[in-house]
PDB file of N, CA and C in Angstrom:
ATOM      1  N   UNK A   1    -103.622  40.890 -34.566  1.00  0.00           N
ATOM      2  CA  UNK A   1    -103.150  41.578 -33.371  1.00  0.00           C
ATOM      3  C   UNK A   1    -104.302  41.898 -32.428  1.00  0.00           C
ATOM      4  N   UNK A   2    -105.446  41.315 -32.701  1.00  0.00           N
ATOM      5  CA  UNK A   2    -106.689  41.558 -31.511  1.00  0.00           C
ATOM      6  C   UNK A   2    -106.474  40.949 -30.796  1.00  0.00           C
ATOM      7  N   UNK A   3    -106.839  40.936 -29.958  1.00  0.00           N
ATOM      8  CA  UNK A   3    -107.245  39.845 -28.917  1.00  0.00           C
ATOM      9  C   UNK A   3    -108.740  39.181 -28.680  1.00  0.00           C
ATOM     10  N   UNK A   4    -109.218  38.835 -27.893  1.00  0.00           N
ATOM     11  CA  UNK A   4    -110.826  38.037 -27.578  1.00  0.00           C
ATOM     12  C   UNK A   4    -111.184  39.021 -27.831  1.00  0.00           C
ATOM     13  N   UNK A   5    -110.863  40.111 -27.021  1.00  0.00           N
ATOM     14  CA  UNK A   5    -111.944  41.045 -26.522  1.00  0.00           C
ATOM     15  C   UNK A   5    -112.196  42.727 -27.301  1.00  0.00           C
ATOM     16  N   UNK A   6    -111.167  42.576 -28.488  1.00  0.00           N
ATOM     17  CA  UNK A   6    -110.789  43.101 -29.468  1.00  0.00           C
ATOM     18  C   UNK A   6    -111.556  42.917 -30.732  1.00  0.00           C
ATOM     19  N   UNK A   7    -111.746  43.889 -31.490  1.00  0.00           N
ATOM     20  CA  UNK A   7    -112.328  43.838 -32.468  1.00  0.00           C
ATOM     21  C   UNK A   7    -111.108  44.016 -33.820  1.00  0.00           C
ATOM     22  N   UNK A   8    -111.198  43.436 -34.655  1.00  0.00           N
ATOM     23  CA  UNK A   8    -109.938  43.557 -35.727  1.00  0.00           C
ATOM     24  C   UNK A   8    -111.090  44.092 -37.514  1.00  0.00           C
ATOM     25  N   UNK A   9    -110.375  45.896 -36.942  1.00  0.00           N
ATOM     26  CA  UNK A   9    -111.174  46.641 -37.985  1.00  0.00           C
ATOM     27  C   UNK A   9    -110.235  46.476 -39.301  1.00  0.00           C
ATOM     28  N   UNK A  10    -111.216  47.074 -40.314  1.00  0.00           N
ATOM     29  CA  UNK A  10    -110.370  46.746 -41.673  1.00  0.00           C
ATOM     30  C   UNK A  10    -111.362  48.039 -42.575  1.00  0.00           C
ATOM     31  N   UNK A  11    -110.745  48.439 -43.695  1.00  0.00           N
ATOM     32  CA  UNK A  11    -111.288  49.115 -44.222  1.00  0.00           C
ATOM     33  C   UNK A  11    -112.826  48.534 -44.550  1.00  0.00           C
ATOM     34  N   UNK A  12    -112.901  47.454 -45.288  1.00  0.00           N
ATOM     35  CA  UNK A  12    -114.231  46.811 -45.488  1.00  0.00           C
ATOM     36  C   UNK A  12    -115.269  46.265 -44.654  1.00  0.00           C
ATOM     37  N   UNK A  13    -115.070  46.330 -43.637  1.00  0.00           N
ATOM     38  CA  UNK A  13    -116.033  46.172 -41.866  1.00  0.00           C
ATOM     39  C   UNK A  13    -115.882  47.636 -41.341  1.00  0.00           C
ATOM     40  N   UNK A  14    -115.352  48.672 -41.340  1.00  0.00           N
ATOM     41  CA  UNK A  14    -115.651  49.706 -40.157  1.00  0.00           C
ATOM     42  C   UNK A  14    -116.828  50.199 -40.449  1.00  0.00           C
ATOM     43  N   UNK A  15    -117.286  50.752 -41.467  1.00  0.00           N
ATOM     44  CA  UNK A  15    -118.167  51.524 -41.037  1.00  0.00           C
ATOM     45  C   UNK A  15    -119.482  50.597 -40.801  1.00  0.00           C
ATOM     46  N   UNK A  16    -119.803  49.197 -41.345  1.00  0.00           N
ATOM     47  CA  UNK A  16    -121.076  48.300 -40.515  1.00  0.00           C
ATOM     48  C   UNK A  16    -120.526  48.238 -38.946  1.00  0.00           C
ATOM     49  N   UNK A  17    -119.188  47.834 -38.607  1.00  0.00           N
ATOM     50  CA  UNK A  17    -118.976  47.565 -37.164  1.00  0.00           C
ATOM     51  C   UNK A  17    -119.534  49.013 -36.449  1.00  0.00           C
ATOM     52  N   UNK A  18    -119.197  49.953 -36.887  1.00  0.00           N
ATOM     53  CA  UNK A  18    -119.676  51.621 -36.046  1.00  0.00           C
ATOM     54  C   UNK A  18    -120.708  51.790 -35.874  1.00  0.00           C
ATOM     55  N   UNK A  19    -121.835  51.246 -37.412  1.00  0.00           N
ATOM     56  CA  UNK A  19    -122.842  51.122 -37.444  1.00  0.00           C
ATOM     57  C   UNK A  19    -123.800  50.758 -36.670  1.00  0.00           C
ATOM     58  N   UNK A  20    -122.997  49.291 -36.191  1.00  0.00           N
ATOM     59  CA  UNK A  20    -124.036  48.503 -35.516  1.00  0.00           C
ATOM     60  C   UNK A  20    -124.047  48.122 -34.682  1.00  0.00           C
ATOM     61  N   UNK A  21    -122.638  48.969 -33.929  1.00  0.00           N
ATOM     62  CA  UNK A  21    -122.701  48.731 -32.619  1.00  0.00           C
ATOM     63  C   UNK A  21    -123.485  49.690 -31.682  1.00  0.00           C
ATOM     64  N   UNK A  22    -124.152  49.100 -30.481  1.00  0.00           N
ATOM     65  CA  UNK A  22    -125.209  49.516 -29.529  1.00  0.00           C
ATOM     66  C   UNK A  22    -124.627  50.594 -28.793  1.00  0.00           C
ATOM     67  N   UNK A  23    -123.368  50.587 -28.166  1.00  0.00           N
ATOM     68  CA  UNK A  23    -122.641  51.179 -27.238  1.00  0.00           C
ATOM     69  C   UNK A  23    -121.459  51.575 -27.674  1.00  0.00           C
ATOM     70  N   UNK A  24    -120.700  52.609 -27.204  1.00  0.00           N
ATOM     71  CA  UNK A  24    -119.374  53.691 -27.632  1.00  0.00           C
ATOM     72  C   UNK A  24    -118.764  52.691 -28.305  1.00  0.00           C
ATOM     73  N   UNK A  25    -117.814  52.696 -29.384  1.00  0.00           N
ATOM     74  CA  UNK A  25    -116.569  52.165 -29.657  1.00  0.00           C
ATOM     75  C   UNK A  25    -115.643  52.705 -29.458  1.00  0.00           C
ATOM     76  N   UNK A  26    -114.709  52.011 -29.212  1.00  0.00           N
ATOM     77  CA  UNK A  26    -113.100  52.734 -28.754  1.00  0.00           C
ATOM     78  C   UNK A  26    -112.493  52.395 -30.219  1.00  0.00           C
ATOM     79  N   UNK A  27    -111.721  52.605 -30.855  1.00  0.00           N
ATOM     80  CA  UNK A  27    -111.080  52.338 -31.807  1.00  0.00           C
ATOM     81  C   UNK A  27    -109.708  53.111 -32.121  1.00  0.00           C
ATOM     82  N   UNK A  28    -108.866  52.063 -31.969  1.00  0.00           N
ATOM     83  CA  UNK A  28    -107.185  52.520 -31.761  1.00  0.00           C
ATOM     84  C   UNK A  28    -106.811  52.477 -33.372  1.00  0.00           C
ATOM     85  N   UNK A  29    -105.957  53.413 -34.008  1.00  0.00           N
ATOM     86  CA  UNK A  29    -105.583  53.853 -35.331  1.00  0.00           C
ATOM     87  C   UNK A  29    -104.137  53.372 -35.282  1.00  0.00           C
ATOM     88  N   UNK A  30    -103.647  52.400 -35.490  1.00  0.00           N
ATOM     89  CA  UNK A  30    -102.416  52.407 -35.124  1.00  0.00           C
ATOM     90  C   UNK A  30    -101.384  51.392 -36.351  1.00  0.00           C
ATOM     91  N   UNK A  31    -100.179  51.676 -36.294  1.00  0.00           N
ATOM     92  CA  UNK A  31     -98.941  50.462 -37.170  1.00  0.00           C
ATOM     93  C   UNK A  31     -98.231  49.712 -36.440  1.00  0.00           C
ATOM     94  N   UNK A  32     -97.479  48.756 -36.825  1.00  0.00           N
ATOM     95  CA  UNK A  32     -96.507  48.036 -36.357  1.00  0.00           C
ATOM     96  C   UNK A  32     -95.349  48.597 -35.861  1.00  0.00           C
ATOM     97  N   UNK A  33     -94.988  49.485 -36.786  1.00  0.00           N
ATOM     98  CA  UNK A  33     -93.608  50.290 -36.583  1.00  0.00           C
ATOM     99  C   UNK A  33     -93.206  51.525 -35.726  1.00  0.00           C
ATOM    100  N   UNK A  34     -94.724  51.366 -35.313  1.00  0.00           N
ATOM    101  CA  UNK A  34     -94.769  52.743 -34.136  1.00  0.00           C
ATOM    102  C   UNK A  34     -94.508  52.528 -32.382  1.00  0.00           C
ATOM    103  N   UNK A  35     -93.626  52.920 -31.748  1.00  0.00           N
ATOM    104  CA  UNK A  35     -93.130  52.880 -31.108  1.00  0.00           C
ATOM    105  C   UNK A  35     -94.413  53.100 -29.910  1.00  0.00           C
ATOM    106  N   UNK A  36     -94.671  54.815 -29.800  1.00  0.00           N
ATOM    107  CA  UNK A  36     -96.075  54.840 -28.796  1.00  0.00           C
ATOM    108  C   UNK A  36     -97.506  54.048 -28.993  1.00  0.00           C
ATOM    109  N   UNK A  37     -97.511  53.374 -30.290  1.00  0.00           N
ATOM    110  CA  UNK A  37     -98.974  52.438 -30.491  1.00  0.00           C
ATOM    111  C   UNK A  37     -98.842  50.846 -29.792  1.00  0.00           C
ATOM    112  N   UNK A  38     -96.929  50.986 -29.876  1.00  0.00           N
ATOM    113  CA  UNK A  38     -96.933  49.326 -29.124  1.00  0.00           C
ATOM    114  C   UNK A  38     -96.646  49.403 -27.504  1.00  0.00           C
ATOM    115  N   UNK A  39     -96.555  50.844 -27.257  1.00  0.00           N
ATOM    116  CA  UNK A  39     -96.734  51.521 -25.839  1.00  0.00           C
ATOM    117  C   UNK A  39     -97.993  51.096 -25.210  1.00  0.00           C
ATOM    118  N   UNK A  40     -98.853  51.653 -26.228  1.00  0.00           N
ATOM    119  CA  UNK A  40    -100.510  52.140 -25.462  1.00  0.00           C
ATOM    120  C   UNK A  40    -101.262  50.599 -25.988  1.00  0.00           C
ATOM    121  N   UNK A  41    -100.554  49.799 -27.004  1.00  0.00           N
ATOM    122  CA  UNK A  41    -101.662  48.611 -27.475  1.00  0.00           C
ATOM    123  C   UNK A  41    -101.797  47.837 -26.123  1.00  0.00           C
ATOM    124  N   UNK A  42    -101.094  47.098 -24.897  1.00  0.00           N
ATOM    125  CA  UNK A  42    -101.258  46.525 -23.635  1.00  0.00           C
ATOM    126  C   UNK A  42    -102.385  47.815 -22.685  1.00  0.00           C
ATOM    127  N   UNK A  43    -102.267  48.928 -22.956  1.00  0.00           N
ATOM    128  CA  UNK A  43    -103.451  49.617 -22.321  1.00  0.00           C
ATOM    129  C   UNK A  43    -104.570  49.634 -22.962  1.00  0.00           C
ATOM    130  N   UNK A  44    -104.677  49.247 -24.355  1.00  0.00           N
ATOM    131  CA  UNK A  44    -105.862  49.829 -24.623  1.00  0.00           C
ATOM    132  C   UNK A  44    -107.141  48.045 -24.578  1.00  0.00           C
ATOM    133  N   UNK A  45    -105.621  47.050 -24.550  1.00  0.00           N
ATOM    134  CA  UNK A  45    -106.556  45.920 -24.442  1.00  0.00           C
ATOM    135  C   UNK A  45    -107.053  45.609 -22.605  1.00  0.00           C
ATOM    136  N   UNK A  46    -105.957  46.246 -21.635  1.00  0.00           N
ATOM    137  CA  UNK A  46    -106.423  46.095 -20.564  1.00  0.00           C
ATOM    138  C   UNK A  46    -107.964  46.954 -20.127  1.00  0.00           C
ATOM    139  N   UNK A  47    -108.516  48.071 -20.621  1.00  0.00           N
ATOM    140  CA  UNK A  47    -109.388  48.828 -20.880  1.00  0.00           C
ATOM    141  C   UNK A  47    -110.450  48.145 -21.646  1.00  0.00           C
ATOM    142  N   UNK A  48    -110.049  47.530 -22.547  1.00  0.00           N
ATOM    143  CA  UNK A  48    -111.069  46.843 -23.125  1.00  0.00           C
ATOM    144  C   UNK A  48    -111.751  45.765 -22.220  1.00  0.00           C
ATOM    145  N   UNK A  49    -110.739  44.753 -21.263  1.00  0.00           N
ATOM    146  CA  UNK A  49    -111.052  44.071 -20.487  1.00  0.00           C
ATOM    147  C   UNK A  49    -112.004  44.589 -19.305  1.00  0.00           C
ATOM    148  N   UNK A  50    -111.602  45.744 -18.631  1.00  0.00           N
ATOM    149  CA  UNK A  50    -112.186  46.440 -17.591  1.00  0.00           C
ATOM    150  C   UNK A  50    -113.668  47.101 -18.088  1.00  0.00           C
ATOM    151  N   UNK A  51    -113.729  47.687 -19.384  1.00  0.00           N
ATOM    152  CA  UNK A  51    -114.914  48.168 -19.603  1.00  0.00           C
ATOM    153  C   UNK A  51    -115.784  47.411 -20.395  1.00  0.00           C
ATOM    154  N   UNK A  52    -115.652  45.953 -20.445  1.00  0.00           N
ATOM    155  CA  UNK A  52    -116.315  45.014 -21.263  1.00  0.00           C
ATOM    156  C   UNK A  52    -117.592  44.876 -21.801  1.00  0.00           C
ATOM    157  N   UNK A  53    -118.440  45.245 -20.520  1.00  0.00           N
ATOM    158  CA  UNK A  53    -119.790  45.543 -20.662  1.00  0.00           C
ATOM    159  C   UNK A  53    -120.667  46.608 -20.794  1.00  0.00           C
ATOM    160  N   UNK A  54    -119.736  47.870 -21.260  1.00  0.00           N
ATOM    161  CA  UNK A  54    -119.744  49.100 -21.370  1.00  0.00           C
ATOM    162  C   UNK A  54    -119.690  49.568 -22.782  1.00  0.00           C
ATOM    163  N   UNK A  55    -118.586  48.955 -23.359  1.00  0.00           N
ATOM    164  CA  UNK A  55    -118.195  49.508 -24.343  1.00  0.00           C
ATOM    165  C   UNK A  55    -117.375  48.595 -24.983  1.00  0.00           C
ATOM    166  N   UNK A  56    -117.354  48.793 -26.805  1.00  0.00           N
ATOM    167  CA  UNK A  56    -116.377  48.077 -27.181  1.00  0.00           C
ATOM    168  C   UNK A  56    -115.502  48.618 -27.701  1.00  0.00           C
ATOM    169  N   UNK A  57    -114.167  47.955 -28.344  1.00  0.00           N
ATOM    170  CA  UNK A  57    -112.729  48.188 -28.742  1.00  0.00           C
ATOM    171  C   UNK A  57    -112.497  47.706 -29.600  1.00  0.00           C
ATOM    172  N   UNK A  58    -111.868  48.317 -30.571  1.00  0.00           N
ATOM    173  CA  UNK A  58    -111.363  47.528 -32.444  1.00  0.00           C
ATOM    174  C   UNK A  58    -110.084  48.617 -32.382  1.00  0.00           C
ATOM    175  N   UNK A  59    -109.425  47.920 -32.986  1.00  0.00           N
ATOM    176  CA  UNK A  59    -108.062  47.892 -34.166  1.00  0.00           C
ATOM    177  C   UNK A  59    -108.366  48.346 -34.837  1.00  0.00           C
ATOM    178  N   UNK A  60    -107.541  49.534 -35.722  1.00  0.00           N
ATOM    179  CA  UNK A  60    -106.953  49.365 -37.125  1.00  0.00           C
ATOM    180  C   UNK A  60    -105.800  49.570 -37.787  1.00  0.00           C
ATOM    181  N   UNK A  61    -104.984  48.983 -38.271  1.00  0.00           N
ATOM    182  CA  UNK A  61    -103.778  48.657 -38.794  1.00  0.00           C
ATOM    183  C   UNK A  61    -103.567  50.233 -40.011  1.00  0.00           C
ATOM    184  N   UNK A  62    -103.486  51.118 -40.152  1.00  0.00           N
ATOM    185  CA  UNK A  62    -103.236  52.521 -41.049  1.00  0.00           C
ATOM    186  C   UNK A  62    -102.596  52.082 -42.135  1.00  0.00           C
ATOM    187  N   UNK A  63    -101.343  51.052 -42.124  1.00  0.00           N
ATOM    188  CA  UNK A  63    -100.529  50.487 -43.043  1.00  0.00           C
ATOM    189  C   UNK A  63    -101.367  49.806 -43.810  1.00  0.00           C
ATOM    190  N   UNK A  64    -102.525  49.024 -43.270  1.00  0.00           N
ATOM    191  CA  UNK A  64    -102.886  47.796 -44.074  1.00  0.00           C
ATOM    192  C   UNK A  64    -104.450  48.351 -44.650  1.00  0.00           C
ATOM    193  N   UNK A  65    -104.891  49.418 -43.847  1.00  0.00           N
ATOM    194  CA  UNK A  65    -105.983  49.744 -44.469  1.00  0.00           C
ATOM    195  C   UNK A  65    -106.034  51.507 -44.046  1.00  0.00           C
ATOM    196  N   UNK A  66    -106.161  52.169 -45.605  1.00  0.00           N
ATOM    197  CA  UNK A  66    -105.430  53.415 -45.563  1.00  0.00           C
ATOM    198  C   UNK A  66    -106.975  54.502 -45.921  1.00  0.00           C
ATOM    199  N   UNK A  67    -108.095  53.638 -46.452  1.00  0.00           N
ATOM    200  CA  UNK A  67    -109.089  54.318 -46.849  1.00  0.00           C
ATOM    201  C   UNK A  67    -109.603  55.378 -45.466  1.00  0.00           C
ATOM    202  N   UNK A  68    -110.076  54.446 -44.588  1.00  0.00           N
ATOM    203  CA  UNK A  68    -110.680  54.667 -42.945  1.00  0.00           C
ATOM    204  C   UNK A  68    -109.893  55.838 -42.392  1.00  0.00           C
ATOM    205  N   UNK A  69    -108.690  55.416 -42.673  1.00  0.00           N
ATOM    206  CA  UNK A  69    -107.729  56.774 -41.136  1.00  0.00           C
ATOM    207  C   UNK A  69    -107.557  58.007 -42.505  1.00  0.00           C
ATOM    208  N   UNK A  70    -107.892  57.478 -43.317  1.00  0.00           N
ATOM    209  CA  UNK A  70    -107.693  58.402 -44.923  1.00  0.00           C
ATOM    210  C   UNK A  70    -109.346  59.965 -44.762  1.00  0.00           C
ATOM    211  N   UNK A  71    -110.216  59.108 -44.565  1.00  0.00           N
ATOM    212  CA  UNK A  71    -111.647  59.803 -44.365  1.00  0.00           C
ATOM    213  C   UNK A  71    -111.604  60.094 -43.369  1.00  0.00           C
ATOM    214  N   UNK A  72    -111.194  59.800 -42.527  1.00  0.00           N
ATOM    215  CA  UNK A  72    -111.194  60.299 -40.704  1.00  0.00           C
ATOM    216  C   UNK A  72    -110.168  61.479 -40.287  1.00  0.00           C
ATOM    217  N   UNK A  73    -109.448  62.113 -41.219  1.00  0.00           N
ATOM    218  CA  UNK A  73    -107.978  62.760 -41.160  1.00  0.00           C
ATOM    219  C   UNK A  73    -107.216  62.493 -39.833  1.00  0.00           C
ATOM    220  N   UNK A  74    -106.930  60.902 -40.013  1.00  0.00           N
ATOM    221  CA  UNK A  74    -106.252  60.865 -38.714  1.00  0.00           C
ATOM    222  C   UNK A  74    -104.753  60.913 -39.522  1.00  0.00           C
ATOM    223  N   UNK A  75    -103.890  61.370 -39.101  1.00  0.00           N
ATOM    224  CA  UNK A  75    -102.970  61.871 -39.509  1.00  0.00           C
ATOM    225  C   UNK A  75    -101.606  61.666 -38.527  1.00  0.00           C
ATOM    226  N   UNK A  76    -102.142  60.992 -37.093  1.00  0.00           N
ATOM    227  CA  UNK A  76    -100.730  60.720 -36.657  1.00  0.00           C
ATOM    228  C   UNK A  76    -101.208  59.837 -35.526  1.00  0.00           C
ATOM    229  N   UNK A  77    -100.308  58.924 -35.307  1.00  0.00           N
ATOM    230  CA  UNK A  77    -100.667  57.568 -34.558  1.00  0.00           C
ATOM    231  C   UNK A  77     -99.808  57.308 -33.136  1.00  0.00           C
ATOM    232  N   UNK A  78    -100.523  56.787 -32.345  1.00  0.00           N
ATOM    233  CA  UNK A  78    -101.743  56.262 -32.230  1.00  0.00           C
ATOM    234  C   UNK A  78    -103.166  57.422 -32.140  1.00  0.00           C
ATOM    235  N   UNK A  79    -103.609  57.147 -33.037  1.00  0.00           N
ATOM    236  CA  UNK A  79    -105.189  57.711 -32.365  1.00  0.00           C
ATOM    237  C   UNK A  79    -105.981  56.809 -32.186  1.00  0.00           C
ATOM    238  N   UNK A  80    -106.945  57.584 -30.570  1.00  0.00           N
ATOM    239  CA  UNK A  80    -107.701  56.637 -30.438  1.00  0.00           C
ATOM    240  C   UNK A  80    -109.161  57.806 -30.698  1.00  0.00           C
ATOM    241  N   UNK A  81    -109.936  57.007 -31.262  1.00  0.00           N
ATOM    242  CA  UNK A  81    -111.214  57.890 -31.860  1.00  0.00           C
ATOM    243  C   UNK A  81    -112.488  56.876 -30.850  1.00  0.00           C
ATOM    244  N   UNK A  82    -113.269  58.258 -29.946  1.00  0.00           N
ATOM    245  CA  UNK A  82    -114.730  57.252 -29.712  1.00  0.00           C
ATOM    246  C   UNK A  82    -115.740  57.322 -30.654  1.00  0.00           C
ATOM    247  N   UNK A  83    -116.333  56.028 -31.021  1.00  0.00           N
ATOM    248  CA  UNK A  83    -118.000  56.279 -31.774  1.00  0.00           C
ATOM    249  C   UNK A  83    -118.978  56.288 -30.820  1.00  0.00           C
ATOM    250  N   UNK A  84    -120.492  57.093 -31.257  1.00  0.00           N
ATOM    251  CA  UNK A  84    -121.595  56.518 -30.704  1.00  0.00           C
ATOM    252  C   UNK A  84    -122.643  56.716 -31.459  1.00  0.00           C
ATOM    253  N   UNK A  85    -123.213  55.801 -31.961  1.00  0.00           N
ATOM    254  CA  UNK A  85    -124.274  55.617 -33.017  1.00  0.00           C
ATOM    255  C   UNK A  85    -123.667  55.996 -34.676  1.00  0.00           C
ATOM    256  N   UNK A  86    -122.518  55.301 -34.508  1.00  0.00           N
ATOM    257  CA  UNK A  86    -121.590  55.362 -35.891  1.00  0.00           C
ATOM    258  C   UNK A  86    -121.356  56.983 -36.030  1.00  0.00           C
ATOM    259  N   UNK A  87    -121.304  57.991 -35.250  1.00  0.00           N
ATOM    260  CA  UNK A  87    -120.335  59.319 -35.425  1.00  0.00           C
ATOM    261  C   UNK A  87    -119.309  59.265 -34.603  1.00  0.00           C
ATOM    262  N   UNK A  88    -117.867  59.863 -34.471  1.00  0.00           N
ATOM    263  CA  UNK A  88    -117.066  60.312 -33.974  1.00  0.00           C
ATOM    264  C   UNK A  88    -117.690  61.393 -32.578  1.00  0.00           C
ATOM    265  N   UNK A  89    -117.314  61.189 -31.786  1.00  0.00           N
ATOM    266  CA  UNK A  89    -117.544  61.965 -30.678  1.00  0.00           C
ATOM    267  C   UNK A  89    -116.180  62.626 -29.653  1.00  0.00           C
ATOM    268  N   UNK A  90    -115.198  61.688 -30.481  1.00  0.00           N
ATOM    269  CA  UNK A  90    -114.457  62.981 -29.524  1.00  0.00           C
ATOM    270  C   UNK A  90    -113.301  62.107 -29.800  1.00  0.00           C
ATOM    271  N   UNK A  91    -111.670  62.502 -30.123  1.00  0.00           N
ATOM    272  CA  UNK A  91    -110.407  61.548 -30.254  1.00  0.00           C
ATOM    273  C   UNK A  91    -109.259  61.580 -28.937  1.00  0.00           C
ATOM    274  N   UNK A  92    -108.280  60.912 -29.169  1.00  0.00           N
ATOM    275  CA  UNK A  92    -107.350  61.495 -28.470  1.00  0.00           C
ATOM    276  C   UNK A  92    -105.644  61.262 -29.240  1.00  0.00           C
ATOM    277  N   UNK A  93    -104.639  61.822 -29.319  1.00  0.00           N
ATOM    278  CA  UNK A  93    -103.717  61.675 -30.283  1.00  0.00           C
ATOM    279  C   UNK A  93    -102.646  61.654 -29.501  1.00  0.00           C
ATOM    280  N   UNK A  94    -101.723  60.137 -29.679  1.00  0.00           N
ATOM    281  CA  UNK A  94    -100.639  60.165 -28.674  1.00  0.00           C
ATOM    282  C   UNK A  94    -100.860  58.910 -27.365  1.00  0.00           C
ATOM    283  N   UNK A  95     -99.925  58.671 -26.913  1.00  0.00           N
ATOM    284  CA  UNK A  95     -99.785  58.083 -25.751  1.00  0.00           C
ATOM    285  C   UNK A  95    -100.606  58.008 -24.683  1.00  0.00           C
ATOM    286  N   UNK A  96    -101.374  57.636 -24.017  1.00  0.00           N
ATOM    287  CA  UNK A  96    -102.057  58.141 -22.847  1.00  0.00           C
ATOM    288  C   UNK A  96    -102.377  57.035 -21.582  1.00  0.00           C
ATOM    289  N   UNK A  97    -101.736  57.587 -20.739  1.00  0.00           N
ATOM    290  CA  UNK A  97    -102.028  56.309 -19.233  1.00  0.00           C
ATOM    291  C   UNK A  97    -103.482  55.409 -19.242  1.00  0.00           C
ATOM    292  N   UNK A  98    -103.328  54.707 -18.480  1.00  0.00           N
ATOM    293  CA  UNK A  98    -104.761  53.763 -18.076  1.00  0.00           C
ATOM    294  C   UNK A  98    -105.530  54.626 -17.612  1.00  0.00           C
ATOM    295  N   UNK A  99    -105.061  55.319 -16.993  1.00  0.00           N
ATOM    296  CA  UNK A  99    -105.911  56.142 -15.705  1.00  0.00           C
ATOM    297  C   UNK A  99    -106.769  57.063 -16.704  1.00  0.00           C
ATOM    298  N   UNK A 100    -105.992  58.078 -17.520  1.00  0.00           N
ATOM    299  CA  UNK A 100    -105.865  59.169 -18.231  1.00  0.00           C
ATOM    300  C   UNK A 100    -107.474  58.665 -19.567  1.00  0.00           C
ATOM    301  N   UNK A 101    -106.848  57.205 -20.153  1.00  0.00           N
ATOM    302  CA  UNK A 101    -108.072  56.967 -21.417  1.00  0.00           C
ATOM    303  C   UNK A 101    -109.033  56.146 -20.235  1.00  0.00           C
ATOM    304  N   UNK A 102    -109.480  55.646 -18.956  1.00  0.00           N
ATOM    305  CA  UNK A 102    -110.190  55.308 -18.610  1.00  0.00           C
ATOM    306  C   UNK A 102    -111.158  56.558 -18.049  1.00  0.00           C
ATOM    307  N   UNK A 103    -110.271  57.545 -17.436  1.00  0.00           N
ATOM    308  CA  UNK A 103    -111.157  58.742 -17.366  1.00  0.00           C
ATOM    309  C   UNK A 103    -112.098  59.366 -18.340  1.00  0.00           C
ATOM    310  N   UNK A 104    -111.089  59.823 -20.004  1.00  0.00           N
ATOM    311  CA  UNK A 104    -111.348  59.660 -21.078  1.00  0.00           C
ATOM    312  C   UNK A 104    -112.808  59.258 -21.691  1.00  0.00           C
ATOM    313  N   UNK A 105    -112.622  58.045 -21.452  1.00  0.00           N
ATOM    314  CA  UNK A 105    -114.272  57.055 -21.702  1.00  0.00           C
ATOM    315  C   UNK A 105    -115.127  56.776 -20.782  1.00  0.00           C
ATOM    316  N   UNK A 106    -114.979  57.444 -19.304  1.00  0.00           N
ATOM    317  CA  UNK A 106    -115.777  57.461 -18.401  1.00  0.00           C
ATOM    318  C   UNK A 106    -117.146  58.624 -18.896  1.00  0.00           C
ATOM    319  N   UNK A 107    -116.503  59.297 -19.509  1.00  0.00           N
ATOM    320  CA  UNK A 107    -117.291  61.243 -19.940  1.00  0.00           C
ATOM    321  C   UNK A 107    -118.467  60.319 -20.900  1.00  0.00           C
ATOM    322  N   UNK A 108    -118.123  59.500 -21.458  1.00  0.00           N
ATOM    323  CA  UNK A 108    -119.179  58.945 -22.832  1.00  0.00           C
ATOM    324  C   UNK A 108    -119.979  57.642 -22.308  1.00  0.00           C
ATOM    325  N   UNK A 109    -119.990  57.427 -21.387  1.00  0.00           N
ATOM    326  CA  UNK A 109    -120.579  56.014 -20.841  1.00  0.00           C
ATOM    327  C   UNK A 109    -121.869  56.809 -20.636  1.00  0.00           C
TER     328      UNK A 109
END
């Protein structure tokens, strides 16, 4: 379910991908069966497109890998969590406009 410009997290890659990435990660917490994650998944890849050279964006599937959103107490989906230098810096829980998560990740650039 990534796209190009998407990163497709998994329990056994997140924490090297957080690791080793240079610049913020965006990272969407999300399932199949969720109604607001297949809302916000067309925003969060158009964002990914717009902030390309800024920042990157990964997936993770909660259903398919339960360790990650398990240690992170993410607890209700969609969350979107930023990294920078592999810590958490700040989430957001729920639905949220283009406008709203581009503002969002403007604060961490």
């Amino acid at each position: 379910m990534a796209s190009g410009n998407i990163l497709a997290l998994e329990d056994n890659n997140f924490n090297q991908v957080i690791n080793e990435t240079n610049v913020p990660l965006l990272v969407d917490f999300w399932a199949a069966w969720c109604g607001p994650c297949k809302m916000i998944a067309p925003v969060v890849e158009e964002v990914a497109v717009e902030f390309e050279e800024k920042i990157k964006v990964g997936k993770l599937n909660v259903d398919e890998n339960q360790s990650v959103p398990g240690s992170l107490k993410v607890n209700s989906i969609p969350t979107l969590i930023i990294f920078k230098d592999g810590k958490e810096v700040e989430r957001s829980v729920g639905y949220k406009t283009k406008d709203e998560i581009r503002r969002w990740l403007t604060k961490h650039l």
